[in-house]
Protein backbone atom coordinates (compact mmCIF):
# COMPACT_ATOMS: atom_id res chain seq x y z
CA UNK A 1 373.33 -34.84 57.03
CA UNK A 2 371.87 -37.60 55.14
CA UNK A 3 368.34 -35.57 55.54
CA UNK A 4 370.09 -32.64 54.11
CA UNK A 5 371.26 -34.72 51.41
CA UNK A 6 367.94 -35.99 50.54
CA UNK A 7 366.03 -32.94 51.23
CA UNK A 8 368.29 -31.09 48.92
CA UNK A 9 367.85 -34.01 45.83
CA UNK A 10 364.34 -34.39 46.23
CA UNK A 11 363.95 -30.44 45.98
CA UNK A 12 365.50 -31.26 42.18
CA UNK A 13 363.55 -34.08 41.00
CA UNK A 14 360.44 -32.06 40.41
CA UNK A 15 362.35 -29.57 38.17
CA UNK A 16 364.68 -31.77 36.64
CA UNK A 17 361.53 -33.93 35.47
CA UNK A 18 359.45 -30.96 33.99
CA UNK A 19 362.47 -29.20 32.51
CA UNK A 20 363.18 -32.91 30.16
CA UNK A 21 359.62 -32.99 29.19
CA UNK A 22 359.07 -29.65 28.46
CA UNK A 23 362.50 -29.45 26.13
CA UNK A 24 362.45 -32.41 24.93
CA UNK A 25 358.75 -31.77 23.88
CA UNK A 26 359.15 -28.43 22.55
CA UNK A 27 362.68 -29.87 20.34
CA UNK A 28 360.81 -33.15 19.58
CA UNK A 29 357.97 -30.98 18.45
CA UNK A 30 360.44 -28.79 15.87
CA UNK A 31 361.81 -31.92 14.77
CA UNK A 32 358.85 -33.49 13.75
CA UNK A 33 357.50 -30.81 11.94
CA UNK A 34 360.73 -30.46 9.53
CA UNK A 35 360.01 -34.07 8.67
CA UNK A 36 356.11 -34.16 8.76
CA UNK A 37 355.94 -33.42 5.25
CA UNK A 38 357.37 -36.93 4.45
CA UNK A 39 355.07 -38.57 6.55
CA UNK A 40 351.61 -37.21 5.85
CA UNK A 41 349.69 -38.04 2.64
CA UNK A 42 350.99 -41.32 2.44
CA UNK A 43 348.58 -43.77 3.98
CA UNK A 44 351.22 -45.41 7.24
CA UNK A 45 349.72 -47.03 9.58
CA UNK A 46 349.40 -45.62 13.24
CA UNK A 47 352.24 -47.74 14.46
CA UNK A 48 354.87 -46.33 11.57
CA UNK A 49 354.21 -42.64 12.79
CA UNK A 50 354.60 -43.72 16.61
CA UNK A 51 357.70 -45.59 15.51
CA UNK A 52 359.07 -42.25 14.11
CA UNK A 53 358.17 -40.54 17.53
CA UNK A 54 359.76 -42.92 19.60
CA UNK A 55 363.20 -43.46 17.89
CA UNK A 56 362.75 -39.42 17.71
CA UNK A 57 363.50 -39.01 21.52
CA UNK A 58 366.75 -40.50 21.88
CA UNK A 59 368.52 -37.80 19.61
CA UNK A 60 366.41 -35.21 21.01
CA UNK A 61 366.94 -36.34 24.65
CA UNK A 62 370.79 -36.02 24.27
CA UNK A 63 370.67 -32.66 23.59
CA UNK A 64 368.03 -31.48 26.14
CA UNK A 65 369.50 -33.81 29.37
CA UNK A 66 371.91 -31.15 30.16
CA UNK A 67 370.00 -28.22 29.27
CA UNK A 68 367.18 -29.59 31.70
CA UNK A 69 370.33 -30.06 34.33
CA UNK A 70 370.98 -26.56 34.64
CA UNK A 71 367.34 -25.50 34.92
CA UNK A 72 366.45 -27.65 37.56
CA UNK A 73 369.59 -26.79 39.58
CA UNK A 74 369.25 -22.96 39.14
CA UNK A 75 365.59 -23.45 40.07
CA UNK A 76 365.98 -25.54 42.79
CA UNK A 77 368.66 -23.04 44.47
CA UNK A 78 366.69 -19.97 43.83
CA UNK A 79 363.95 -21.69 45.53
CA UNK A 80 365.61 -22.43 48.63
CA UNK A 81 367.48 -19.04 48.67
CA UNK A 82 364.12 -16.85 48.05
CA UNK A 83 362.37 -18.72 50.59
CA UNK A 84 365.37 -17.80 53.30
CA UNK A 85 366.19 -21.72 53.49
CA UNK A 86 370.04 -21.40 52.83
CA UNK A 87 369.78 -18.62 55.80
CA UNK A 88 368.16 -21.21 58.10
CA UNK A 89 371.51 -23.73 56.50
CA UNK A 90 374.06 -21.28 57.17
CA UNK A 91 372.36 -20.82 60.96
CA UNK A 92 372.63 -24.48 61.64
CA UNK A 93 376.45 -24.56 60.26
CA UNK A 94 375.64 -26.16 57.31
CA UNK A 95 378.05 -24.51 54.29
CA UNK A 96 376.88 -23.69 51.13
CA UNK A 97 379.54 -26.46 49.20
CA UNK A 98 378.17 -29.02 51.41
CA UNK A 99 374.78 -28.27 49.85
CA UNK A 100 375.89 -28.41 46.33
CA UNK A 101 378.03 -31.41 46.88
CA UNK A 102 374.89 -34.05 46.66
CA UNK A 103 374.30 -32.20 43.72
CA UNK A 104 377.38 -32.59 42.07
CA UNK A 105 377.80 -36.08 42.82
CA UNK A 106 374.19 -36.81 41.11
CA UNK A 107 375.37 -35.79 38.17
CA UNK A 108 378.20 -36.97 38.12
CA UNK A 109 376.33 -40.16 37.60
CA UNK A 110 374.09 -38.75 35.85
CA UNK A 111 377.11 -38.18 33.46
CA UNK A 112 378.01 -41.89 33.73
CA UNK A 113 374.47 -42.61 32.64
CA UNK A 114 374.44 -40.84 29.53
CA UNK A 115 378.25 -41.85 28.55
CA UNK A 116 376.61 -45.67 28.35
CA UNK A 117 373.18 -43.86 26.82
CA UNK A 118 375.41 -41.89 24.31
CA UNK A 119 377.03 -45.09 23.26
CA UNK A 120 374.60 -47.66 23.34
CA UNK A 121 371.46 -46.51 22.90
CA UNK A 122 371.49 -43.49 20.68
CA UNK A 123 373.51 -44.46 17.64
CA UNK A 124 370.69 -47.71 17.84
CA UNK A 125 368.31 -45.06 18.14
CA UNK A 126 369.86 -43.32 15.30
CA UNK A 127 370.43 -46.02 12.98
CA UNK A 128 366.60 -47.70 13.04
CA UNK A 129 365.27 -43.82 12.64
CA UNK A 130 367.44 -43.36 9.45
CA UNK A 131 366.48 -47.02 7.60
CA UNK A 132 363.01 -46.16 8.37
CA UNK A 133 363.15 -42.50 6.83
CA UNK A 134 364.90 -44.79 4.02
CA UNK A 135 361.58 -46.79 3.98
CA UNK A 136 359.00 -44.26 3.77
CA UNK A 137 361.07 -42.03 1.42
CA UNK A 138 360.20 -44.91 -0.97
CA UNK A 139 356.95 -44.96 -0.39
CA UNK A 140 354.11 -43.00 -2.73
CA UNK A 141 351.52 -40.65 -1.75
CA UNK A 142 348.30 -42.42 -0.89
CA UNK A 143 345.79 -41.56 -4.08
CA UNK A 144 343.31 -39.28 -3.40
CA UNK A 145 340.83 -37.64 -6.01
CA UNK A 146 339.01 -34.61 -5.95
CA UNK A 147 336.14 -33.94 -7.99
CA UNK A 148 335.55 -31.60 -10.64
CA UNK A 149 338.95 -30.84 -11.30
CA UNK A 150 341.72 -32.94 -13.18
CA UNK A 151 343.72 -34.81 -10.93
CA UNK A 152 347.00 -36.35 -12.16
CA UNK A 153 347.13 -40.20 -11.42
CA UNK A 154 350.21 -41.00 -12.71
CA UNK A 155 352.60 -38.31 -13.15
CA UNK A 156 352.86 -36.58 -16.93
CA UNK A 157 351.22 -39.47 -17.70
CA UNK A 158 347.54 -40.55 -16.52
CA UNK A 159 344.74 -37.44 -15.39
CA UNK A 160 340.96 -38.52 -14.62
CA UNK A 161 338.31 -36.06 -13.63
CA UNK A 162 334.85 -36.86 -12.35
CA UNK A 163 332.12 -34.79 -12.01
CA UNK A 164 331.28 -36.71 -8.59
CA UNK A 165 332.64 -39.24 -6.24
CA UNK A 166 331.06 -40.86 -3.66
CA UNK A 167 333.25 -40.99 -0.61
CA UNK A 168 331.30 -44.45 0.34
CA UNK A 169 331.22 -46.41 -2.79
CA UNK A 170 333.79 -44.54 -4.89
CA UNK A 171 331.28 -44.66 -7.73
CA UNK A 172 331.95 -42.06 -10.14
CA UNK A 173 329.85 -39.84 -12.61
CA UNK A 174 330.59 -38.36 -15.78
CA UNK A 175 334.26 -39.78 -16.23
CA UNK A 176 337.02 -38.20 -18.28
CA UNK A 177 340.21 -40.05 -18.40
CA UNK A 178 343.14 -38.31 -20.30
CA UNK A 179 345.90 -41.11 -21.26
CA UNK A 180 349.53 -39.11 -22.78
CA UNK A 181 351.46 -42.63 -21.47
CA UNK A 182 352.57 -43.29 -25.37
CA UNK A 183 353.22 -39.90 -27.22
CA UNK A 184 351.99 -41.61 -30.41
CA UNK A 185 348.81 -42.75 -29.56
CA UNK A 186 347.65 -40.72 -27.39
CA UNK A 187 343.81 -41.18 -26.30
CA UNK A 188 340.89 -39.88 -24.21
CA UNK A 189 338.16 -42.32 -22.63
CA UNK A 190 334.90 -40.67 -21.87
CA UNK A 191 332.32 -42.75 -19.74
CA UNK A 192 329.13 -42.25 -18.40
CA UNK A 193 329.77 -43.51 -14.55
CA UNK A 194 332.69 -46.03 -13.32
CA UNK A 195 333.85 -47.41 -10.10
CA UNK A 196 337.24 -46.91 -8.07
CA UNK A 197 339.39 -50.12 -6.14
CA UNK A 198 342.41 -51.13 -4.99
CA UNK A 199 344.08 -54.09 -6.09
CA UNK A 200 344.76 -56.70 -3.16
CA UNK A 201 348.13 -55.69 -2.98
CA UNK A 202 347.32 -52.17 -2.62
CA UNK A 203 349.86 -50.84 -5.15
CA UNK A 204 348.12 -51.06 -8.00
CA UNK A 205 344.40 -48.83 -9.02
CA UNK A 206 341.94 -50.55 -10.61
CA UNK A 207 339.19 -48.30 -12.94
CA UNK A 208 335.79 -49.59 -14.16
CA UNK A 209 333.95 -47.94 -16.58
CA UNK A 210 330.49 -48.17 -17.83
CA UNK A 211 329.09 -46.98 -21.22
CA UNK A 212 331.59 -44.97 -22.50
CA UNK A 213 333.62 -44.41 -25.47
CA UNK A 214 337.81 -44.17 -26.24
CA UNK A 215 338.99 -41.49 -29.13
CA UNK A 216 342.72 -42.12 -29.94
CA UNK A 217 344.33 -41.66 -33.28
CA UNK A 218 344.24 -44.26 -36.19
CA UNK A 219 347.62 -46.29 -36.34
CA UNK A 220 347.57 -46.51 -40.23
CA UNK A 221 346.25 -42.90 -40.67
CA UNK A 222 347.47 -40.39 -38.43
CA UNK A 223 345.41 -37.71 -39.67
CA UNK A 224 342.26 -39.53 -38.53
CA UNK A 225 340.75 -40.37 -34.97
CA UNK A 226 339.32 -43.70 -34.16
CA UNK A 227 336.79 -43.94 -31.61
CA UNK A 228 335.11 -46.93 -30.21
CA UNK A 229 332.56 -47.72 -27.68
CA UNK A 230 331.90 -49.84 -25.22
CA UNK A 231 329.57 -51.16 -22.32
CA UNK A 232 332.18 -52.18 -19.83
CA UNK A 233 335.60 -51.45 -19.72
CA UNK A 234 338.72 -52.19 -16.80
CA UNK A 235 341.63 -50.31 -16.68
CA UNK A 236 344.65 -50.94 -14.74
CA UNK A 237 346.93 -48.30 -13.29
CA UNK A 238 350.08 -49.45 -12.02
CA UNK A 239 352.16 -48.62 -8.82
CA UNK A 240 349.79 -45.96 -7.93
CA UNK A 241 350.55 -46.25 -3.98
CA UNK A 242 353.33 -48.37 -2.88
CA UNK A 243 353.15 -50.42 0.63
CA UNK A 244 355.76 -49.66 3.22
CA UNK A 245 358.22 -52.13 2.88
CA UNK A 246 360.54 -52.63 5.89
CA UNK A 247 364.03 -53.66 4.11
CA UNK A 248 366.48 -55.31 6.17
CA UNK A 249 368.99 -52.88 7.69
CA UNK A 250 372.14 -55.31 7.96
CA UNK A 251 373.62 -53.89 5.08
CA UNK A 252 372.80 -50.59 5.02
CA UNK A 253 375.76 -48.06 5.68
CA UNK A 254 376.08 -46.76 9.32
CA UNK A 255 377.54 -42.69 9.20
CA UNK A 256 379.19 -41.54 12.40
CA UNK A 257 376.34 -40.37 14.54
CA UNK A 258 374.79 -43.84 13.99
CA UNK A 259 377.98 -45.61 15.62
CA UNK A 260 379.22 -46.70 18.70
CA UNK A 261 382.49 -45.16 20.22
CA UNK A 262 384.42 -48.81 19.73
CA UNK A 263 382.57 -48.75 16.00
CA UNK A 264 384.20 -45.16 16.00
CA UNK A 265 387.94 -46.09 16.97
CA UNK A 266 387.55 -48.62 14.57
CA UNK A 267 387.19 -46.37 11.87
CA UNK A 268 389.86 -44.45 13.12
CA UNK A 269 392.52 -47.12 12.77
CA UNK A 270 391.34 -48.01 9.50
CA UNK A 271 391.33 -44.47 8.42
CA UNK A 272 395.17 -44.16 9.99
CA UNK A 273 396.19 -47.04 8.40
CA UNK A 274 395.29 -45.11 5.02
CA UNK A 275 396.52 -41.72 6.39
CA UNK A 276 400.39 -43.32 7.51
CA UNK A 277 400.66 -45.74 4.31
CA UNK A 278 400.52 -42.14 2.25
CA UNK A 279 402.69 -40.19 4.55
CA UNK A 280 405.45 -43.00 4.49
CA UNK A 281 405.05 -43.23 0.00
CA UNK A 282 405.21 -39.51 0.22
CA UNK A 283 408.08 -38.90 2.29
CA UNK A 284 409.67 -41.46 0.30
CA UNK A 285 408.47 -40.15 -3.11
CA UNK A 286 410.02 -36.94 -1.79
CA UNK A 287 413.64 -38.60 -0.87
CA UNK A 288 413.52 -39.09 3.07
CA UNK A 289 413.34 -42.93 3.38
CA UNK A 290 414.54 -42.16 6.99
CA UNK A 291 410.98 -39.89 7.75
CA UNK A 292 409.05 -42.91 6.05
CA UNK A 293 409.57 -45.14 8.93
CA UNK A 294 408.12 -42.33 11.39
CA UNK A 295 404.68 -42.57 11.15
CA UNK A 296 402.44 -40.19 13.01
CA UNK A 297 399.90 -41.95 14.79
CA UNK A 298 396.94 -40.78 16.27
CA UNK A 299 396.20 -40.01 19.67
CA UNK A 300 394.01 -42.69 21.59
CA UNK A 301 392.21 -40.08 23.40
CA UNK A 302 389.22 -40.49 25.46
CA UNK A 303 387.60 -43.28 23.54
CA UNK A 304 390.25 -45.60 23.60
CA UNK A 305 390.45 -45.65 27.11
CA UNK A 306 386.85 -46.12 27.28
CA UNK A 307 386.94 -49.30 25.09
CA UNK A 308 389.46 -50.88 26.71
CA UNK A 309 387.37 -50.15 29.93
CA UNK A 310 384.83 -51.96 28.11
CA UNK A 311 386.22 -54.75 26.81
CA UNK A 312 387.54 -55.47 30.46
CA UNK A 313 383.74 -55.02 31.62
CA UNK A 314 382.49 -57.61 29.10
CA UNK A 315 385.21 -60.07 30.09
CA UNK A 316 383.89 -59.93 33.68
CA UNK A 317 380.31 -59.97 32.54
CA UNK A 318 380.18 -62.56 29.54
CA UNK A 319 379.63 -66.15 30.65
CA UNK A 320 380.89 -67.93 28.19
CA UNK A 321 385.14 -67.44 27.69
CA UNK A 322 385.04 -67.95 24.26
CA UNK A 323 382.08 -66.02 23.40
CA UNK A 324 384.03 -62.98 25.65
CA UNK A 325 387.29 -63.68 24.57
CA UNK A 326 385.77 -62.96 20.98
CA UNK A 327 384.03 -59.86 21.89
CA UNK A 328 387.01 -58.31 24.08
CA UNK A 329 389.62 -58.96 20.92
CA UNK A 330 387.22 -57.39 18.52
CA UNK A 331 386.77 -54.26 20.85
CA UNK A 332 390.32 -54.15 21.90
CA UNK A 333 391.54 -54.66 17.95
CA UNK A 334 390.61 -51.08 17.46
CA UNK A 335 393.51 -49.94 19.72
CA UNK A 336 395.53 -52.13 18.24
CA UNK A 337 398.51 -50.50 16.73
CA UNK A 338 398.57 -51.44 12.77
CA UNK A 339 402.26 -51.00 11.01
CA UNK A 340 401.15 -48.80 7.69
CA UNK A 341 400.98 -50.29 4.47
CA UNK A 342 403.67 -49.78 2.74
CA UNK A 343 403.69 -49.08 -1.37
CA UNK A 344 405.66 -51.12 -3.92
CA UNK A 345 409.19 -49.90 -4.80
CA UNK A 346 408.62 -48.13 -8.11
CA UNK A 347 411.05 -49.33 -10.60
CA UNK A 348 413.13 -46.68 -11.93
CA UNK A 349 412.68 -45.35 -15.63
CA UNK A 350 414.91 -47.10 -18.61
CA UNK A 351 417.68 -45.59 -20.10
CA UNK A 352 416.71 -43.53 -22.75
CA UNK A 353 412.81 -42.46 -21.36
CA UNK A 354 411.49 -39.36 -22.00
CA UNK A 355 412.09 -37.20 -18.57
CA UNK A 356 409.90 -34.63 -18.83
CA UNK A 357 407.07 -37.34 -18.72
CA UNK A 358 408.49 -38.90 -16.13
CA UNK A 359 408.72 -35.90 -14.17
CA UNK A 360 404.83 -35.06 -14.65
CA UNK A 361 403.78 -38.56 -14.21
CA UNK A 362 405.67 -38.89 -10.87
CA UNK A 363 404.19 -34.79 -10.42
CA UNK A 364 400.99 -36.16 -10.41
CA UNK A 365 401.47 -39.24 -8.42
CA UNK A 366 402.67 -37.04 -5.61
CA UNK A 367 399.31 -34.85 -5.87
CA UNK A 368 398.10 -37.83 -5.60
CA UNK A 369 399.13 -39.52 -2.41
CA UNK A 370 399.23 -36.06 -1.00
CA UNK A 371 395.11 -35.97 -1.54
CA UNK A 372 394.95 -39.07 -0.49
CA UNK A 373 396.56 -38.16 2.89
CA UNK A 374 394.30 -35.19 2.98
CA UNK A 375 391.44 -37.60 2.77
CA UNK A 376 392.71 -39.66 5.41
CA UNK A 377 392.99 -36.74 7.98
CA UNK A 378 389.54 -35.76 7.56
CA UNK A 379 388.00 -39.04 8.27
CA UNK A 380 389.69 -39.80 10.92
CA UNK A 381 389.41 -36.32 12.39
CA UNK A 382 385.69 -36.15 11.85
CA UNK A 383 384.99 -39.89 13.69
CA UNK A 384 387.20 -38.27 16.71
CA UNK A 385 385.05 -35.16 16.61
CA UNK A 386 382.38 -37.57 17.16
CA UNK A 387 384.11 -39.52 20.09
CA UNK A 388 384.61 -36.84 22.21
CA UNK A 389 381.30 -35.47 21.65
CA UNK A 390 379.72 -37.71 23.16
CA UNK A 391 381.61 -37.61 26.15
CA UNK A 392 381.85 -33.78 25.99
CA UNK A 393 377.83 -33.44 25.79
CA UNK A 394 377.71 -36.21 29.00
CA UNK A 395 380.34 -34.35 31.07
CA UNK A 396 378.09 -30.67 30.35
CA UNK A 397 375.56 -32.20 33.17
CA UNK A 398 378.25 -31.48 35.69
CA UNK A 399 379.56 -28.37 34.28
CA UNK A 400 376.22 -27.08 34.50
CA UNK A 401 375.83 -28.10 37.65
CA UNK A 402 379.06 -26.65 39.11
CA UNK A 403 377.89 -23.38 37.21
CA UNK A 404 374.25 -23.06 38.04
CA UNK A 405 374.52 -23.62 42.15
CA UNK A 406 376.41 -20.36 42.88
CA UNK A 407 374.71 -17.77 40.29
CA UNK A 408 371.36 -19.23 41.97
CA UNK A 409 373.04 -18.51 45.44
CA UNK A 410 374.45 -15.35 44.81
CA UNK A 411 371.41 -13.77 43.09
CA UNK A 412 368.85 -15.05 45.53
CA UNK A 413 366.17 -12.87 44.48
CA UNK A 414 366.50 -13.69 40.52
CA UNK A 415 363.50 -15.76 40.71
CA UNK A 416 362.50 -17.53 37.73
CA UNK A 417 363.87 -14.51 35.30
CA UNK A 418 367.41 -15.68 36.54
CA UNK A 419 366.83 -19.05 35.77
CA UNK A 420 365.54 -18.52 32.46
CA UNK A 421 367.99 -15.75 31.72
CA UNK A 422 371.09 -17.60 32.36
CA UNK A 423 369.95 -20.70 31.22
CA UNK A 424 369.43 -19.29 27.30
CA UNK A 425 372.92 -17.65 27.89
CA UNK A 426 374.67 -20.44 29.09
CA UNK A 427 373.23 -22.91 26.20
CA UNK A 428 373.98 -20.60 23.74
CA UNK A 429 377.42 -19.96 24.77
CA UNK A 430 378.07 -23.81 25.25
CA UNK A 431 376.39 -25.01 21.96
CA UNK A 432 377.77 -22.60 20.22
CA UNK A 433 381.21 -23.53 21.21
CA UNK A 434 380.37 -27.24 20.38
CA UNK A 435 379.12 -26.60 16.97
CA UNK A 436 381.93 -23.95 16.41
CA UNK A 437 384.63 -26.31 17.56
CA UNK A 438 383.26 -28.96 15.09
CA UNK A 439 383.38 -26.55 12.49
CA UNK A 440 387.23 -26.11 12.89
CA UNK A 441 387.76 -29.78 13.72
CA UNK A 442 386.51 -30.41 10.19
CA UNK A 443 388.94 -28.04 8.48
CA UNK A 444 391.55 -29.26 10.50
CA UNK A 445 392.15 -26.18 12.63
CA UNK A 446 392.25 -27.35 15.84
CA UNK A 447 392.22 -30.54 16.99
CA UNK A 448 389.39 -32.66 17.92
CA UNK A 449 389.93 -33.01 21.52
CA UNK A 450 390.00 -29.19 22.22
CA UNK A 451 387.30 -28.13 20.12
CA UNK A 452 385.01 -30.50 21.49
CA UNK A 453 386.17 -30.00 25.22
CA UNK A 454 387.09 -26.05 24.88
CA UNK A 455 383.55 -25.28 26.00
CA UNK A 456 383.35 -27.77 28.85
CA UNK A 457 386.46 -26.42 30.01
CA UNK A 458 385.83 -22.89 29.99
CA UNK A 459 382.46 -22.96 31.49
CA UNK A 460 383.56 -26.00 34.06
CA UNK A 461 386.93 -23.99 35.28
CA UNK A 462 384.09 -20.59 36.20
CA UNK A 463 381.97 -23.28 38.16
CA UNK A 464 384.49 -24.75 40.03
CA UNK A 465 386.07 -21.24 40.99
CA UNK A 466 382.37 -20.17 41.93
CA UNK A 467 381.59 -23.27 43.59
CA UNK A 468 385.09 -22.96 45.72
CA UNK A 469 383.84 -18.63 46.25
CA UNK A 470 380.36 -20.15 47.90
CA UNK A 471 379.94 -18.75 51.40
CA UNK A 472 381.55 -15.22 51.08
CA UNK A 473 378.49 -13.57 49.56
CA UNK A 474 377.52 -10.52 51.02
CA UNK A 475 375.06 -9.98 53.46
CA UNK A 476 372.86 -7.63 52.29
CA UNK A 477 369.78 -7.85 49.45
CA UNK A 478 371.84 -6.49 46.82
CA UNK A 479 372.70 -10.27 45.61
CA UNK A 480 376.68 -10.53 46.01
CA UNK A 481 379.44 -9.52 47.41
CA UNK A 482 380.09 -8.18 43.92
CA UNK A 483 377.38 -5.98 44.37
CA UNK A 484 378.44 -4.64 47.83
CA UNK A 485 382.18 -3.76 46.48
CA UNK A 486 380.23 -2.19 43.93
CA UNK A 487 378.17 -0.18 45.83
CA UNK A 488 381.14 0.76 48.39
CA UNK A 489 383.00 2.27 45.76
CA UNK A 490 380.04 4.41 44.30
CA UNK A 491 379.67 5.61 48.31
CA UNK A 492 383.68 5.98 48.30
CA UNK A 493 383.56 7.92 44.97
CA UNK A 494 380.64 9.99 46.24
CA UNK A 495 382.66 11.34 49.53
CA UNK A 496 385.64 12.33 47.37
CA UNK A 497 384.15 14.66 45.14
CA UNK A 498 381.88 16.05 48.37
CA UNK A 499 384.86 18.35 49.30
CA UNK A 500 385.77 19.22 45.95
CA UNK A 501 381.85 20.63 45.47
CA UNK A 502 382.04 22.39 48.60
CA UNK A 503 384.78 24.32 47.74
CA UNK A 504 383.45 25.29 44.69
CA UNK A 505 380.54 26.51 46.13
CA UNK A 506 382.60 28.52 48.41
């Protein structure tokens, strides 16, 4: 059996591999070109753009690992079933879940893999591609000038036109330079040939020009133009291109897809802190001291099982106690149960105060809190959302599997027009569901935990009752046994309304 086992693996390597590069490629590919106007134009060096590429794949590769999953497991299948290989199984005694168990159990590591990948390496990933978006947003276009047309060096503020440049030398010929920096004394600077450079920096453009003249209007009489002429003059343009400069990241804010799922709960006991401190002032501002003390928490959920997992890892794994007695507190501090903060007793209003003020005052106080709470609920509902996402997105590589074996098996003659078929159907049904279930996570319509795992559950509970179903298909070519109640009904259907026709006829 352990040949099976392999045989049956191996047959999914090959598919598994082409169907990651080929998604991830074609996503990566879609990806880049939304952002490729920010990149071009603007002199970075080669390793920049590869930088981009590279810290590119991680997102891209969480979203395509499953996909690829269910393409190389329907194509594997259909393989063996179109080339009569699951007959020759099913001759030798071999059943049809024992060939989709190795399967299953593969990704069910594979799962385990991407849980860790999910948490560790993509909101990394993540982060260093967002602070270096950061950096080249601040970076200007690289200067380039065409000739015999204006070209604006500095914007609403510098143009130059040349009636030649030479790509080699950047000498210039017949120079007009049109300088509207100061409203009042405005000027133009005509010269007969000039030269372009860089400064060493590389921010800054240096101009020189050679036999030329500057018209600008006189200070003391603005009704008159003064001109004057010259044999060599320099002119220094400012901050024309600006170097890329890699800013240090430490401080830089960190959203939810760019945090880990023990950076995550961590929010989520802050935000709860928040959320029960303006429940308990509310209930109280409202009269029901007794409700104030019942706080309502927030489920730990996936994640917080996870991190305490964690934390118990990195106490077995850290050498040094104190170093992972420090690291286990701060990871298991975010499951740490926090009492809520509880508001100052307002003191009550002096004889003799106005009550209708009162009465709106403490009116818009209780808006107040009650906004506040509102606040509270989102955040912490949209850093769950995120949570269980990426565990729901890890656990869809053994959904898929569980839901691709048996359609392969029972359409054995779908080819590679069943794979492809299903495959679209199945991602958009499941993606769909995700981003749908976020949707109503974020308006507080269901909760995070069942919109994120509705669609794994759905599509997971119809693989495991196909997978169980494996080994009653029918025997003919018609695909199923489906299709053979089908077509036994049509034949059933056909010999009841023979005798009905015949006696009509007679």
């Amino acid at each position: 059996m352990r040949i099976v086992t392999r045989y049956v693996l191996k047959e999914h390597l090959g598919p598994l591999a082409f169907a990651v590069s080929a998604l991830t490629s074609l996503l990566l590919l879609n990806f880049v070109a939304k952002r490729l106007g920010d990149l071009v134009g603007k002199g970075l060096p080669w390793t920049v753009i590869t930088e981009f590429l590279l810290l590119s794949i991680p997102f891209t590769l969480a979203m395509t690992l499953p996909m690829a999953v269910l393409v190389a497991t329907m194509h594997a299948f259909s393989r063996l079933a179109a080339e009569n290989e699951i007959t020759a199984f099913k001759a030798s005694g071999v059943s049809m879940q024992r060939l989709v168990i190795p399967v299953i159990l593969a990704s069910v590591g594979l799962t385990l893999g991407m849980v860790l990948f999910n948490d560790q390496v993509l909101p990394r990933a993540n982060h260093r591609l967002a602070t270096l978006q950061a950096d080249i947003a601040r970076v200007k276009p690289t200067l380039a000038l065409n000739e015999q047309v204006i070209n604006e060096v500095v914007p609403r503020q510098l143009y130059l036109r040349a009636a030649r440049i030479a790509s080699g030398s950047n000498q210039m010929q017949d120079v007009t330079i049109y300088d509207l920096a100061d409203p009042a004394n405005r000027r133009t600077i005509v010269a007969d040939s000039g030269h372009l450079a860089l400064s060493p920096s590389g921010e800054d453009l240096i101009l020189t020009l050679y036999d030329g003249s500057t018209t600008a209007i006189d200070p003391a009489q603005r009704a008159r133009l003064q001109r004057s002429f010259f044999r060599e003059d320099v002119i220094a343009v400012r901050g024309v291109s600006a170097r890329l400069d890699r800013g240090n990241d430490r401080g830089m804010y960190k959203s939810d897809r760019e945090l880990s799922v023990c950076e995550l709960q961590m929010r989520v006991a802050d935000a709860s802190v928040q959320r029960d401190s303006a429940w308990a002032r509310i209930r109280r501002a409202e009269g029901d001291s007794i409700a104030a003390q019942r706080v309502p928490g927030v489920p730990g959920g996936v994640g917080a099982l996870y991190c305490a997992a964690f934390a118990q890892v990195l106490r077995w794994i850290t050498p040094d106690p104190a170093h992972a007695a420090t690291v286990v507190a701060t990871v298991a501090g975010t499951m740490a149960a926090q009492p809520p903060r509880v508001a100052p007793e307002v003191p009550a209003a002096p004889a003799g105060a106005d009550v209708t003020v009162a009465a709106s005052a403490d009116a818009v106080l209780l808006e107040g809190m009650r906004f506040e709470l509102q606040v509270a609920q989102h955040t912490i509902d949209q850093y769950r959302v995120e949570i269980e996402k990426k565990f729901a997105i890890a656990v869809a590589c053994t959904v898929f599997v569980l839901l691709g074996a048996p359609i392969a098996l029972r359409f054995p003659r779908g080819g590679v027009g069943l794979t492809i078929g299903v495959s679209l159907g199945v991602f958009a049904l499941y993606y769909i569901g995700l981003l749908g279930g976020e949707a109503l996570a974020d308006r507080a319509i269901l909760s995070p935990t069942l919109a994120m795992w509705g669609a794994d559950i759905a599509l997971g509970l119809l693989g495991i009752w196909l997978t169980l179903r494996l080994g009653s298909e029918g025997a003919t070519s018609r695909g199923s046994e489906t299709a053979e109640r089908w077509h036994r009904w049509k034949q059933r259907w056909a010999a009841k309304r023979r005798p009905t026709a015949a006696r009509g006829r007679a």
